[in-house]
PDB file of N, CA and C in Angstrom:
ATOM      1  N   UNK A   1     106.884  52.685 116.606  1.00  0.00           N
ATOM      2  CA  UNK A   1     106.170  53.941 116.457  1.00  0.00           C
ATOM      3  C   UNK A   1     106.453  54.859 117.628  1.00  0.00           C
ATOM      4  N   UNK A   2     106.541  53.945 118.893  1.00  0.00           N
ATOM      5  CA  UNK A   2     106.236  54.998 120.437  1.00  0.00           C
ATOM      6  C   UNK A   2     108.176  56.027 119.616  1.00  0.00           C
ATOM      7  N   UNK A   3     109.726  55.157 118.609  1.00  0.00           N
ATOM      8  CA  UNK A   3     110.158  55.652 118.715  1.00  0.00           C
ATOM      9  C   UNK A   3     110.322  56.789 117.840  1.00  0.00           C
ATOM     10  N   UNK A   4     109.191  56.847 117.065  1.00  0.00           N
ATOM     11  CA  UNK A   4     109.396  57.807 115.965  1.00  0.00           C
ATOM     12  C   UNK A   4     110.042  57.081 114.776  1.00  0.00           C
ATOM     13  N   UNK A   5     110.112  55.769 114.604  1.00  0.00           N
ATOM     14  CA  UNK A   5     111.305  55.632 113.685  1.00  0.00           C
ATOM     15  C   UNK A   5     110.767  54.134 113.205  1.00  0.00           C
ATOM     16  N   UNK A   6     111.420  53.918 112.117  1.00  0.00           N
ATOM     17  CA  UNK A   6     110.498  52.582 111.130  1.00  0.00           C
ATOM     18  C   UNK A   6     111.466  52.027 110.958  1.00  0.00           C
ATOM     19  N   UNK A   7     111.552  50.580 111.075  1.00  0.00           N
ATOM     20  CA  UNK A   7     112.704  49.961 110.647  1.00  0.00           C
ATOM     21  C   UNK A   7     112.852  48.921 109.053  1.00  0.00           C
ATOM     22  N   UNK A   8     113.144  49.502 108.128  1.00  0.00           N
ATOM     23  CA  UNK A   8     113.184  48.865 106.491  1.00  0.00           C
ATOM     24  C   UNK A   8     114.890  47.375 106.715  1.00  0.00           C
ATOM     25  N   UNK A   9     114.037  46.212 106.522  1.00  0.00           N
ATOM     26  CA  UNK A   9     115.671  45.492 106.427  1.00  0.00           C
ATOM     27  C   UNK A   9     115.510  44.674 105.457  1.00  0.00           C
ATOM     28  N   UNK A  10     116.091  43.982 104.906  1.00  0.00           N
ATOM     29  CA  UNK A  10     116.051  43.088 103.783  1.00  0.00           C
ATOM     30  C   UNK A  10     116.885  41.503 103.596  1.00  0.00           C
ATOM     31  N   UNK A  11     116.874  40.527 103.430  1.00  0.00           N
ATOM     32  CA  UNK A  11     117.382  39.633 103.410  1.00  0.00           C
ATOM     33  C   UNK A  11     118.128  38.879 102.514  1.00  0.00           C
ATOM     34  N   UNK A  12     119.356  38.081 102.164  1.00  0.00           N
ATOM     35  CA  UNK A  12     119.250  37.169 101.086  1.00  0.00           C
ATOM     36  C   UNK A  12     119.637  36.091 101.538  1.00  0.00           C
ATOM     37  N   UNK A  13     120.761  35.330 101.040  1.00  0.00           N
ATOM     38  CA  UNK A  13     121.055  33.956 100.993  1.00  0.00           C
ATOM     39  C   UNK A  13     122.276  34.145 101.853  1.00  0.00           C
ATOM     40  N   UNK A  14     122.639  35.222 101.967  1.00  0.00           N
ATOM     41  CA  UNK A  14     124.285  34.762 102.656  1.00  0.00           C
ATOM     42  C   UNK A  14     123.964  36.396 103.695  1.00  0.00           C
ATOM     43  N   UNK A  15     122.979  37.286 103.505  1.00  0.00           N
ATOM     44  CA  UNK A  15     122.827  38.795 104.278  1.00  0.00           C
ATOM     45  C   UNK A  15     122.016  38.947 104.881  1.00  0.00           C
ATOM     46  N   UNK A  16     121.910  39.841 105.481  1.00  0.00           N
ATOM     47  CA  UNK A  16     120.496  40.843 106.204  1.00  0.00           C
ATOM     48  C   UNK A  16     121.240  41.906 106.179  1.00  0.00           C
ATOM     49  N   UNK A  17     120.180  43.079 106.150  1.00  0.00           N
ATOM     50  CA  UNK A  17     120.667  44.464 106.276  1.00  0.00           C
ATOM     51  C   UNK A  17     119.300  45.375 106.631  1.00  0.00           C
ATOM     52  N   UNK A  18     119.951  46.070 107.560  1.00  0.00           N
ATOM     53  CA  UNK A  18     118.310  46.863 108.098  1.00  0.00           C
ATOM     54  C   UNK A  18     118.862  48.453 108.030  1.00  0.00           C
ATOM     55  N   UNK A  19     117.805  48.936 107.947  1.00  0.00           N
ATOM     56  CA  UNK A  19     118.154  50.586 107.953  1.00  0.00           C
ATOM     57  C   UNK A  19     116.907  51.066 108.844  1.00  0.00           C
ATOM     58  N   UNK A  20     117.480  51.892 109.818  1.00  0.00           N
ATOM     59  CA  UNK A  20     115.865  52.084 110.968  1.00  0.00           C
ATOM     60  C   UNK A  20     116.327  53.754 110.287  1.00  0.00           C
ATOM     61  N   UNK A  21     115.004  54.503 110.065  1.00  0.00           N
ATOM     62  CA  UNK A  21     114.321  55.573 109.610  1.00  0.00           C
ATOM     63  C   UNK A  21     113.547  56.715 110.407  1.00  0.00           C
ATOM     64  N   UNK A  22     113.612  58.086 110.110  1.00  0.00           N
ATOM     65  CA  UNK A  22     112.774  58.237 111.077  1.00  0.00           C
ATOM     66  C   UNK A  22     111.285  58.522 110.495  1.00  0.00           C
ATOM     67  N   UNK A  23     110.650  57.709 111.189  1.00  0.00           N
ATOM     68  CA  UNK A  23     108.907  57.841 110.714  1.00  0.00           C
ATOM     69  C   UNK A  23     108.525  58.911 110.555  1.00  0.00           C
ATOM     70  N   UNK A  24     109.023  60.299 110.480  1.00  0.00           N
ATOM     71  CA  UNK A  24     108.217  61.617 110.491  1.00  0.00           C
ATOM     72  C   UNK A  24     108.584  62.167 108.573  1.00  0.00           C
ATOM     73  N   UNK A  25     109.431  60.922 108.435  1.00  0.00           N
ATOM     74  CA  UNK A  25     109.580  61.595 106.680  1.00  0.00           C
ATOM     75  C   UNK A  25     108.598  60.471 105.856  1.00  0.00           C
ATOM     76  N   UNK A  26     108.267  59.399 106.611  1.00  0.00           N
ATOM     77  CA  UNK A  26     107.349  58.588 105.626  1.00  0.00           C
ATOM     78  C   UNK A  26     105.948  59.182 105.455  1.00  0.00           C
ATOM     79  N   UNK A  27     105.734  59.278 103.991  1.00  0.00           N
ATOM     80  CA  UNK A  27     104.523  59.653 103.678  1.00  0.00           C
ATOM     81  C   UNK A  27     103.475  59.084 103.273  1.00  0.00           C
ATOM     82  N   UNK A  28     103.133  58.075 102.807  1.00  0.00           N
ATOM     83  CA  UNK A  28     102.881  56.829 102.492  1.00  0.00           C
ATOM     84  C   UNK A  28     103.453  55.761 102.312  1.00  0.00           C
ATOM     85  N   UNK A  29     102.518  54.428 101.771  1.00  0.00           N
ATOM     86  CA  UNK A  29     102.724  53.237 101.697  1.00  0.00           C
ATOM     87  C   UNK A  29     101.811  53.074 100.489  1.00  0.00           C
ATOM     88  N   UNK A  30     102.302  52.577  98.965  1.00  0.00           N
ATOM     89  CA  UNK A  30     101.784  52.615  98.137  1.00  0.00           C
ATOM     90  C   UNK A  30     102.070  51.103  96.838  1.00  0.00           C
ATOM     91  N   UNK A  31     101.595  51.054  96.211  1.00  0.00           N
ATOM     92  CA  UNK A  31     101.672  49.460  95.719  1.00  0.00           C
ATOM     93  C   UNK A  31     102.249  50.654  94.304  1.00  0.00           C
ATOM     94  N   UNK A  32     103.422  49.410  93.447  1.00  0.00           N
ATOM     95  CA  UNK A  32     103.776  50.429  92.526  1.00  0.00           C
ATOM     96  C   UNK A  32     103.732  49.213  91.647  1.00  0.00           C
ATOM     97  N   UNK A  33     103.738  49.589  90.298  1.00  0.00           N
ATOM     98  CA  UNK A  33     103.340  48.481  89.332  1.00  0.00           C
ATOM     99  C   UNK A  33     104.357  48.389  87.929  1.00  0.00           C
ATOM    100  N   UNK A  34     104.784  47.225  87.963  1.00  0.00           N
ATOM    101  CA  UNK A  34     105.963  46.585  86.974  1.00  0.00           C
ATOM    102  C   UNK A  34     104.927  46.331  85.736  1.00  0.00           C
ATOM    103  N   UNK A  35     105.719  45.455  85.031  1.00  0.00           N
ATOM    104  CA  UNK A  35     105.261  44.928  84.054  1.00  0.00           C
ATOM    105  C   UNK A  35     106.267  43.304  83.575  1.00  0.00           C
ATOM    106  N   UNK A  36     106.300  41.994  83.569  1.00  0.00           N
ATOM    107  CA  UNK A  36     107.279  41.288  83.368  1.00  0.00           C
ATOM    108  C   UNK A  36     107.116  40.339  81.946  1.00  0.00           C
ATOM    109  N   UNK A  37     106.262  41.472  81.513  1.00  0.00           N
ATOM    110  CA  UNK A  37     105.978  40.670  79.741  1.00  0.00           C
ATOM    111  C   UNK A  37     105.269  39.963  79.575  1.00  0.00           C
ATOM    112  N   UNK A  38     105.145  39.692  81.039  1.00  0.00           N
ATOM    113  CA  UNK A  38     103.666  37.987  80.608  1.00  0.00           C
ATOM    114  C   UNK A  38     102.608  38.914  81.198  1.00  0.00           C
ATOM    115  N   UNK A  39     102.605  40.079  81.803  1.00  0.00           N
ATOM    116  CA  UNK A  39     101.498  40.714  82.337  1.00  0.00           C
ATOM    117  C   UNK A  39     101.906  41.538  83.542  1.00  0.00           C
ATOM    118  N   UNK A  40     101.042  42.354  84.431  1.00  0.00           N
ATOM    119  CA  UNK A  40     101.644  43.055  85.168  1.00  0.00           C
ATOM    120  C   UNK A  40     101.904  42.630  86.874  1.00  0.00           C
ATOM    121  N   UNK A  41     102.817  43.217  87.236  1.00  0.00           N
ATOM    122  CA  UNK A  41     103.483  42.599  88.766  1.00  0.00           C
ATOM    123  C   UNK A  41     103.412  44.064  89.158  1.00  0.00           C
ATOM    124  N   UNK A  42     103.285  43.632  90.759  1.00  0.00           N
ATOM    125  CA  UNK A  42     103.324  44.441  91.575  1.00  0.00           C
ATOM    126  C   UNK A  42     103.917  44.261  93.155  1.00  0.00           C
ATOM    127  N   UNK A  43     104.869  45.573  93.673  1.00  0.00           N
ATOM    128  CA  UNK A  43     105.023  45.295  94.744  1.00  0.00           C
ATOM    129  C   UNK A  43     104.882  46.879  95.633  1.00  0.00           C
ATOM    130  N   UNK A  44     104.759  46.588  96.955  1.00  0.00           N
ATOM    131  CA  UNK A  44     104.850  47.613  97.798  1.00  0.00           C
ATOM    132  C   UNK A  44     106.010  48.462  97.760  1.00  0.00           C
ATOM    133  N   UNK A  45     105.503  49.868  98.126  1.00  0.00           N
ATOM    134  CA  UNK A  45     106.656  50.661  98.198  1.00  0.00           C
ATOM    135  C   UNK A  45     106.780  51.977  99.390  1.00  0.00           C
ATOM    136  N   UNK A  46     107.485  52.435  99.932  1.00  0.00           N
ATOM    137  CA  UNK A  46     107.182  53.569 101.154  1.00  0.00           C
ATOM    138  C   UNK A  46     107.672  54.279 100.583  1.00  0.00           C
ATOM    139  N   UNK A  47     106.612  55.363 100.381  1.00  0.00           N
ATOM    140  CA  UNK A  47     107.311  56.779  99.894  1.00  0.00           C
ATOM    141  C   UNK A  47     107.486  57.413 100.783  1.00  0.00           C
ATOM    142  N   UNK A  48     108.707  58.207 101.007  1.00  0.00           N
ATOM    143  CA  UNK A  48     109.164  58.934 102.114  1.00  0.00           C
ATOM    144  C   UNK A  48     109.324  60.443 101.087  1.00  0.00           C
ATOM    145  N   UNK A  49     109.816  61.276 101.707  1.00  0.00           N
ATOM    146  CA  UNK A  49     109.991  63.069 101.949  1.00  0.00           C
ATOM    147  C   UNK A  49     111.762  62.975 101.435  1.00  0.00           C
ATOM    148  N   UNK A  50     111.831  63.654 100.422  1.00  0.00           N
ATOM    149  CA  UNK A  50     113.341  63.780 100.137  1.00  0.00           C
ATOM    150  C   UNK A  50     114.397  64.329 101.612  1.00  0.00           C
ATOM    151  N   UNK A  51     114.110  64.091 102.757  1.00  0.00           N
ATOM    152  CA  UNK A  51     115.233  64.395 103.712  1.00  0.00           C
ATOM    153  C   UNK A  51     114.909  63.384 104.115  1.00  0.00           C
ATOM    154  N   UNK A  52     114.803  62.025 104.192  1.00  0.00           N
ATOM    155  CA  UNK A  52     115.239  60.911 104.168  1.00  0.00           C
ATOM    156  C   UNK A  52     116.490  60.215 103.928  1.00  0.00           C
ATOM    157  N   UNK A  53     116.881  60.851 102.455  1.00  0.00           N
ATOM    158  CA  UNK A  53     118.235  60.569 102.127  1.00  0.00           C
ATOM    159  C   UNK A  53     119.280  60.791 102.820  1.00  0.00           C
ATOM    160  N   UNK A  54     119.421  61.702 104.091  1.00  0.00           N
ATOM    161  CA  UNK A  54     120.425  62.054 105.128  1.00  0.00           C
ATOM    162  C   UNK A  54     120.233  60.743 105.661  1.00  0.00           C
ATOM    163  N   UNK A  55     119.660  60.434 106.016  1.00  0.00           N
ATOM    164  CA  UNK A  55     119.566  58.997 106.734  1.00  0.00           C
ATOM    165  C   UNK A  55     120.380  57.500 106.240  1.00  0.00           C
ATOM    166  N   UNK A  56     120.203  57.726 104.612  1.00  0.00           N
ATOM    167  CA  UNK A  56     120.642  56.425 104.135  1.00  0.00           C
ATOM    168  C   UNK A  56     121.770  56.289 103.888  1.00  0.00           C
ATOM    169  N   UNK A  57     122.827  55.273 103.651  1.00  0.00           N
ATOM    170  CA  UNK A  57     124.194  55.416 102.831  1.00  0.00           C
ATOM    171  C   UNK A  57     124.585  55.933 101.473  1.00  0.00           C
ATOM    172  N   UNK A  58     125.283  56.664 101.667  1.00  0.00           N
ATOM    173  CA  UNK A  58     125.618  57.222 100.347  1.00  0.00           C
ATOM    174  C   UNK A  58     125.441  56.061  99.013  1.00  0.00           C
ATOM    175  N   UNK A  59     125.596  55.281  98.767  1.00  0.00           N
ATOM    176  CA  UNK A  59     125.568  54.221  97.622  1.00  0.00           C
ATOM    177  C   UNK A  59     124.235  54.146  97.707  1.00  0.00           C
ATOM    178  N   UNK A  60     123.578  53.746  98.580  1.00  0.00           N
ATOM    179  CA  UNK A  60     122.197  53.663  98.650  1.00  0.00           C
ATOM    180  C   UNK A  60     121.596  54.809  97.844  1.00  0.00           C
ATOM    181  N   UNK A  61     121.608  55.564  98.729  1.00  0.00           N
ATOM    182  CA  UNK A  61     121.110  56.999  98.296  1.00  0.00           C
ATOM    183  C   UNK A  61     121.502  57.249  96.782  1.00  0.00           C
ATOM    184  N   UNK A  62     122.904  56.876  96.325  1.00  0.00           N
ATOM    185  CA  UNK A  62     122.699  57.262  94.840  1.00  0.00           C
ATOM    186  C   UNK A  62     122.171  56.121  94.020  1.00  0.00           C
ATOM    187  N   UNK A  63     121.886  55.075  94.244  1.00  0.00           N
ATOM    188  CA  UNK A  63     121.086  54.246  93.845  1.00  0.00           C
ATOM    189  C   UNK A  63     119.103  54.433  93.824  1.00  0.00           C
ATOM    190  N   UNK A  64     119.015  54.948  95.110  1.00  0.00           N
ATOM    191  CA  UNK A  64     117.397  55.682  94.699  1.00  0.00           C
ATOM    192  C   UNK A  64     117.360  56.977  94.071  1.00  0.00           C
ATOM    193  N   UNK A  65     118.528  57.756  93.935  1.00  0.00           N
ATOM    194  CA  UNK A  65     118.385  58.500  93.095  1.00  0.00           C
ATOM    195  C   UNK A  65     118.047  58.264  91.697  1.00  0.00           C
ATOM    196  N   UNK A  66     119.077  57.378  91.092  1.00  0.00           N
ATOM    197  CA  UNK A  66     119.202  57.089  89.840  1.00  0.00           C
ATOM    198  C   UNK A  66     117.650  56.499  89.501  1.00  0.00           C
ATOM    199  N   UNK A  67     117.211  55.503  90.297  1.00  0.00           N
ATOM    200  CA  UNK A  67     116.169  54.773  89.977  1.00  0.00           C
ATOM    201  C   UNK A  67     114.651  55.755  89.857  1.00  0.00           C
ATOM    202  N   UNK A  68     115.139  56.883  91.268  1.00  0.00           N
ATOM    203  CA  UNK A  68     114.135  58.168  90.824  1.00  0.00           C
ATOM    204  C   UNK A  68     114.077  58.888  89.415  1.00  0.00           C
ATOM    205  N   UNK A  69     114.735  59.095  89.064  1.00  0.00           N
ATOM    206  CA  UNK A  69     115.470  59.380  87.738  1.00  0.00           C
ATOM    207  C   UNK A  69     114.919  58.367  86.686  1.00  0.00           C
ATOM    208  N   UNK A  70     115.681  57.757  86.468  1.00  0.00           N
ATOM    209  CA  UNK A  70     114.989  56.508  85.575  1.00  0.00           C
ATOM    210  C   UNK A  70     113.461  56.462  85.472  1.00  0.00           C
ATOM    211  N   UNK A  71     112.354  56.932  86.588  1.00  0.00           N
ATOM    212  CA  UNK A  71     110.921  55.856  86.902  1.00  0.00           C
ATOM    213  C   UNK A  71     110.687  57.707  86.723  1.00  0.00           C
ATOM    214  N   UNK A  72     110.828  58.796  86.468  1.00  0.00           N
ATOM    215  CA  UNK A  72     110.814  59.602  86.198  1.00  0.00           C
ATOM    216  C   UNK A  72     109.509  60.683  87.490  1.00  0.00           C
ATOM    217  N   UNK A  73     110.167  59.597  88.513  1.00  0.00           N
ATOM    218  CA  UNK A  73     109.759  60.109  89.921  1.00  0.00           C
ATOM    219  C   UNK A  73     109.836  61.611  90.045  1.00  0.00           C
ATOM    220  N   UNK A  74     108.655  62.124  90.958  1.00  0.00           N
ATOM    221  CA  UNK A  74     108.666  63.978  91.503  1.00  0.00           C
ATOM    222  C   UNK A  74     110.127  64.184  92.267  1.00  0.00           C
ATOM    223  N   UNK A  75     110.291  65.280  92.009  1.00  0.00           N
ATOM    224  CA  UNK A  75     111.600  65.904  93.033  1.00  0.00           C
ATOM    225  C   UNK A  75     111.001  65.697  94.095  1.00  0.00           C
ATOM    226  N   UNK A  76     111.379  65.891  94.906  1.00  0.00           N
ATOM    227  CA  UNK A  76     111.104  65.993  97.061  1.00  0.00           C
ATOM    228  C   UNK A  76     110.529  64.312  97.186  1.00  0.00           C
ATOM    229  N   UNK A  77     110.442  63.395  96.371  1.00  0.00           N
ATOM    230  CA  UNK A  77     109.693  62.219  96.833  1.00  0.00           C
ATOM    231  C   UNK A  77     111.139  60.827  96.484  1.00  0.00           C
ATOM    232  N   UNK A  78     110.821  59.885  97.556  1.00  0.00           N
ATOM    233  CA  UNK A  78     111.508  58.903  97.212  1.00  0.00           C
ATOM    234  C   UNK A  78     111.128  57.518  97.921  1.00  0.00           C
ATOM    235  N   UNK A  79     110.888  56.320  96.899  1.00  0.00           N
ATOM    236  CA  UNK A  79     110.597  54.900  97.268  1.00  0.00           C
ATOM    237  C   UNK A  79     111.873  54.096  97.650  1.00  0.00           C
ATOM    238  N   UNK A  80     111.338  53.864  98.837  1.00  0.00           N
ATOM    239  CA  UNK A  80     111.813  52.861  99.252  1.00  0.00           C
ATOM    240  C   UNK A  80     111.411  51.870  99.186  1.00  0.00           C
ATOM    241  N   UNK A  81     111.748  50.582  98.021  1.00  0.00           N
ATOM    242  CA  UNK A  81     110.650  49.460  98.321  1.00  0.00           C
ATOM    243  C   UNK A  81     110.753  48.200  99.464  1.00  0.00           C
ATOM    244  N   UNK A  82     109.530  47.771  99.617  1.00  0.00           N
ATOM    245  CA  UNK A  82     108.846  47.338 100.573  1.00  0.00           C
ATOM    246  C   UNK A  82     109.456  46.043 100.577  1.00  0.00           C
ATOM    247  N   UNK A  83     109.191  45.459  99.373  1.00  0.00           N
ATOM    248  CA  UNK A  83     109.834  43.799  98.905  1.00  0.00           C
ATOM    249  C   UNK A  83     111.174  44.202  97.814  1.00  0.00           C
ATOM    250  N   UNK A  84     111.865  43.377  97.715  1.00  0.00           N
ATOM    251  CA  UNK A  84     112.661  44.107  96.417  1.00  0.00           C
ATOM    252  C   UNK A  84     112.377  43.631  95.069  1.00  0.00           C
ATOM    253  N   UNK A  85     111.348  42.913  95.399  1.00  0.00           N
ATOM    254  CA  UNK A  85     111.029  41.705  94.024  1.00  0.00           C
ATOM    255  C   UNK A  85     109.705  42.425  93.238  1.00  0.00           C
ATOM    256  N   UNK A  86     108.705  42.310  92.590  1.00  0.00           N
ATOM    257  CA  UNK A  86     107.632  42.247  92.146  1.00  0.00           C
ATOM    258  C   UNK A  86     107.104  41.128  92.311  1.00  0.00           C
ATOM    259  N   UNK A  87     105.704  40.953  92.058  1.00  0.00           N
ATOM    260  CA  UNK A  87     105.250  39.415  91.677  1.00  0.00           C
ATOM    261  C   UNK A  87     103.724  39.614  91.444  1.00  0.00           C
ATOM    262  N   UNK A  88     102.788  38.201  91.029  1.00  0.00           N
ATOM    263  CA  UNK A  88     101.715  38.467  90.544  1.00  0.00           C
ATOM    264  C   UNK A  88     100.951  38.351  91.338  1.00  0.00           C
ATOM    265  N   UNK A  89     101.089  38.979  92.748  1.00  0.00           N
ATOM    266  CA  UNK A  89     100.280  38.959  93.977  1.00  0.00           C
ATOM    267  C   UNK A  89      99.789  40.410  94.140  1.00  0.00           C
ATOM    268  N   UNK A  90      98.290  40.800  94.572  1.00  0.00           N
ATOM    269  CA  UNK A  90      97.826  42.010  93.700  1.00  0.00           C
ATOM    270  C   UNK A  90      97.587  42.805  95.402  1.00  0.00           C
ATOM    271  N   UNK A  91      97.549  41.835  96.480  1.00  0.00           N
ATOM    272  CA  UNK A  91      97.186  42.601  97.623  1.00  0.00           C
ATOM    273  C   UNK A  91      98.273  43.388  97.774  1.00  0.00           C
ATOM    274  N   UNK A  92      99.202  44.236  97.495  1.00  0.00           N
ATOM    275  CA  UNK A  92     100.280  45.440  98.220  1.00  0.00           C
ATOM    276  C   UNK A  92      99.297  46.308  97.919  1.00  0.00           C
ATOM    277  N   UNK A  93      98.365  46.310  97.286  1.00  0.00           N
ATOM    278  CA  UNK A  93      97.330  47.919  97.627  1.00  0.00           C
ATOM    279  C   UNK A  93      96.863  47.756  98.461  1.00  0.00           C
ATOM    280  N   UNK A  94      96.363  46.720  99.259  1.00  0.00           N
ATOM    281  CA  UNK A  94      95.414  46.083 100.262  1.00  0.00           C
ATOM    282  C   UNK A  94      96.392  46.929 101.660  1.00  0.00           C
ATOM    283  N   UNK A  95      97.569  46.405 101.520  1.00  0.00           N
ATOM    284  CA  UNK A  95      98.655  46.281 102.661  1.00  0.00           C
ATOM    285  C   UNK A  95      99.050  47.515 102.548  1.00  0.00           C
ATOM    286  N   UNK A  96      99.177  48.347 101.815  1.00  0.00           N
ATOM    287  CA  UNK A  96      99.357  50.022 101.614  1.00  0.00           C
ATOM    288  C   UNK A  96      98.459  50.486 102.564  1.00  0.00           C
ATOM    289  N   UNK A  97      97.149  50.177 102.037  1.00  0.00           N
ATOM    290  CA  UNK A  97      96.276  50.990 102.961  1.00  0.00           C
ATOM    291  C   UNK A  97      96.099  50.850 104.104  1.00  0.00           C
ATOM    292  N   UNK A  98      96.387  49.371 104.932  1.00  0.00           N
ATOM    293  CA  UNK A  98      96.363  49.365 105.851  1.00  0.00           C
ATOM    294  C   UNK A  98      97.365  49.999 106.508  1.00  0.00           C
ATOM    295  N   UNK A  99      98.504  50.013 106.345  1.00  0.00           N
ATOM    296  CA  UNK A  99      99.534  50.910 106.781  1.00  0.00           C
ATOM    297  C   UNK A  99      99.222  52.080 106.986  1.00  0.00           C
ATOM    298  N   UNK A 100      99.082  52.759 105.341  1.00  0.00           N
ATOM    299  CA  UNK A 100      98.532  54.245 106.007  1.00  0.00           C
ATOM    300  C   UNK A 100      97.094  54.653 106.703  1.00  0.00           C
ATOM    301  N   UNK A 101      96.423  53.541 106.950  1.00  0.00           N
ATOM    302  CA  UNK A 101      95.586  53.673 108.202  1.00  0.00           C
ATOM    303  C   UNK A 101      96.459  53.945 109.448  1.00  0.00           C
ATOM    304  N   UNK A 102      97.147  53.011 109.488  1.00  0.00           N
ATOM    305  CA  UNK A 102      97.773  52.979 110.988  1.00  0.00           C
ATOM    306  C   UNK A 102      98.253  53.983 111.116  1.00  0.00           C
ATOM    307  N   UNK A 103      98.932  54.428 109.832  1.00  0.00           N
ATOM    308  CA  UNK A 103      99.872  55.947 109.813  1.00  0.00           C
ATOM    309  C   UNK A 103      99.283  57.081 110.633  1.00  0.00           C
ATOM    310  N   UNK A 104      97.877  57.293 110.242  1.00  0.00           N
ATOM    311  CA  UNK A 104      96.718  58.137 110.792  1.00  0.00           C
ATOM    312  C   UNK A 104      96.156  57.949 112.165  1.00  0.00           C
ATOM    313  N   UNK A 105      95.982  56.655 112.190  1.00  0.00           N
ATOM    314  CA  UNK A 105      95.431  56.141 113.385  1.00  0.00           C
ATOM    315  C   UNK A 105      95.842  55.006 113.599  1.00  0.00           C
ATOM    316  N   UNK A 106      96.958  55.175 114.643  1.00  0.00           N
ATOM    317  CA  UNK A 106      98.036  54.026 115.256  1.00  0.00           C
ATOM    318  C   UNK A 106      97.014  52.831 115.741  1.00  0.00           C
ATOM    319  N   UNK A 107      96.168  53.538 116.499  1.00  0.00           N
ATOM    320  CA  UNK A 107      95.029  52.264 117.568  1.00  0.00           C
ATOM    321  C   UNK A 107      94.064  51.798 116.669  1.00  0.00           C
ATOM    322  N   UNK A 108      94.021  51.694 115.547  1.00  0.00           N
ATOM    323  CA  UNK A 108      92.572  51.468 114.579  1.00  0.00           C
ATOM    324  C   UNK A 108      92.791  50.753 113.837  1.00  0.00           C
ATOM    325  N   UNK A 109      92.744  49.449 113.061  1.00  0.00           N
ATOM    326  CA  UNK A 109      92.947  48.647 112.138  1.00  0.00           C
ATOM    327  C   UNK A 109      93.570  47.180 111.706  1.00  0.00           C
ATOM    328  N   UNK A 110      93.757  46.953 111.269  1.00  0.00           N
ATOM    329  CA  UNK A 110      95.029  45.445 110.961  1.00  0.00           C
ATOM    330  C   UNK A 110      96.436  45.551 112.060  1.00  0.00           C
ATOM    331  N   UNK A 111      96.918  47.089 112.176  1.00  0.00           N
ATOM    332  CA  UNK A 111      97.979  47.236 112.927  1.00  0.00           C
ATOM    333  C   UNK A 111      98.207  47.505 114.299  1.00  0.00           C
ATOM    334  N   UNK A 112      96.569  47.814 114.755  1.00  0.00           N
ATOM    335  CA  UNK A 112      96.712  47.850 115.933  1.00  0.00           C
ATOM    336  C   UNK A 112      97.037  47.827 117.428  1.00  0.00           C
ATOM    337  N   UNK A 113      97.391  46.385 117.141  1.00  0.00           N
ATOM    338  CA  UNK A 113      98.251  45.614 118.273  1.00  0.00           C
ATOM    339  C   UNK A 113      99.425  46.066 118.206  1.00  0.00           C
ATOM    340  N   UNK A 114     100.034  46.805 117.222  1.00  0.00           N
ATOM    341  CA  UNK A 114     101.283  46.898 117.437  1.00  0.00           C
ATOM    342  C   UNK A 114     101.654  48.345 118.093  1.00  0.00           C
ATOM    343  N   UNK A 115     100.450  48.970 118.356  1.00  0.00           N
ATOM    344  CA  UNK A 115     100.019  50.732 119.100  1.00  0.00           C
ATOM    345  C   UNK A 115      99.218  50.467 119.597  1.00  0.00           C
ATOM    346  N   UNK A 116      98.454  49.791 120.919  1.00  0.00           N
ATOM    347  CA  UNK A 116      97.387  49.328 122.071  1.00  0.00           C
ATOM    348  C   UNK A 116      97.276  51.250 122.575  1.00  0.00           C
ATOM    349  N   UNK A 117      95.446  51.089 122.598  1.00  0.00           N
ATOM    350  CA  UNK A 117      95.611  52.553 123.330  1.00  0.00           C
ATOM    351  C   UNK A 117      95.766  52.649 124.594  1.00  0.00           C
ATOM    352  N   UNK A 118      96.292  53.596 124.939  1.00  0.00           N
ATOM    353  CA  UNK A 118      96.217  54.213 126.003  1.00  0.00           C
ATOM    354  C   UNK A 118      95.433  53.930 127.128  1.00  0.00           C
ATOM    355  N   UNK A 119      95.970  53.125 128.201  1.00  0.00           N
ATOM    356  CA  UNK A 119      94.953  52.697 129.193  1.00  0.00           C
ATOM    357  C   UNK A 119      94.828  53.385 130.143  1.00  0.00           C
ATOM    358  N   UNK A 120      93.307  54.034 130.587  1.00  0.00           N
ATOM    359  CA  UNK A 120      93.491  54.831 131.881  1.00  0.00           C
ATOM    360  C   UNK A 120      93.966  54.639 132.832  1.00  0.00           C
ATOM    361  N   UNK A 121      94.569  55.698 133.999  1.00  0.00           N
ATOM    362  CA  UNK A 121      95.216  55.033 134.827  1.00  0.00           C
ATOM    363  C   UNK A 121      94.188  54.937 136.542  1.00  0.00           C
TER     364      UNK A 121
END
C-alpha cells in the first residue's frame, strides 16, 4: 500500500505469474457469481478503472476484454479475478468487504497489520 501498487499473481503446476498494479485504479473487491449446474459458485473479483489495461499484457488485456464482453460488463470497468476458479465457498463477499474496508481505512479491520498507524514520534 505505502507503494501505491497491489500485487495480483497466480499459480499452477509447472507456473507462477504476478502482475503488480497500481492501487489508485482499483475500485473495489467484489464476490461475482457462477453457476456449475449443481447450483451456484462463487469467487472473488477486483474491479479496477478501465486504465488499468495499460498496465497489463496485451493477450491479457484482450482476454479481459473479451470476457468483459461476453459477462456483458459496463464500459470503463474491468475484473480481475481474485481466484481463477469458482467454488461452493460463499465467504468472497465476506473477504470483499474486508478489503474494501482496508481500501478506505488502511489502519482499521482484518487488514490492518498490514498498514500499522502511524506512530508518534
Amino acid at each position: 500500500r505505502f507503494a501505491g501498487r497491489i500485487e495480483v499473481g497466480r499459480r499452477g503446476l509447472f507456473y507462477r505469474e504476478y502482475r503488480d498494479l497500481p492501487l489508485e485504479h482499483l475500485n473495489r473487491a467484489r464476490m461475482d457469481e457462477g453457476d456449475s449446474g449443481d447450483g451456484k459458485t462463487y469467487r472473488l473479483v477486483l474491479e479496477f478503472d478501465d486504465a488499468v489495461l495499460a498496465e497489463i499484457d496485451p493477450v491479457e488485456r484482450d482476454a479481459l476484454e473479451r470476457r468483459r464482453t461476453q459477462h456483458a460488463r459496463d464500459a470503463g470497468v474491468v475484473d480481475i479475478p481474485f481466484t481463477a476458479y469458482y467454488s461452493g465457498v460463499t465467504n468472497a463477499e465476506e473477504i470483499g468487504d474486508d478489503i474494501n474496508a482496508w481500501l478506505k481505512e488502511p489502519h482499521v479491520g482484518r487488514f490492518s497489520a498490514l498498514n500499522p498507524s502511524p506512530q508518534p514520534a
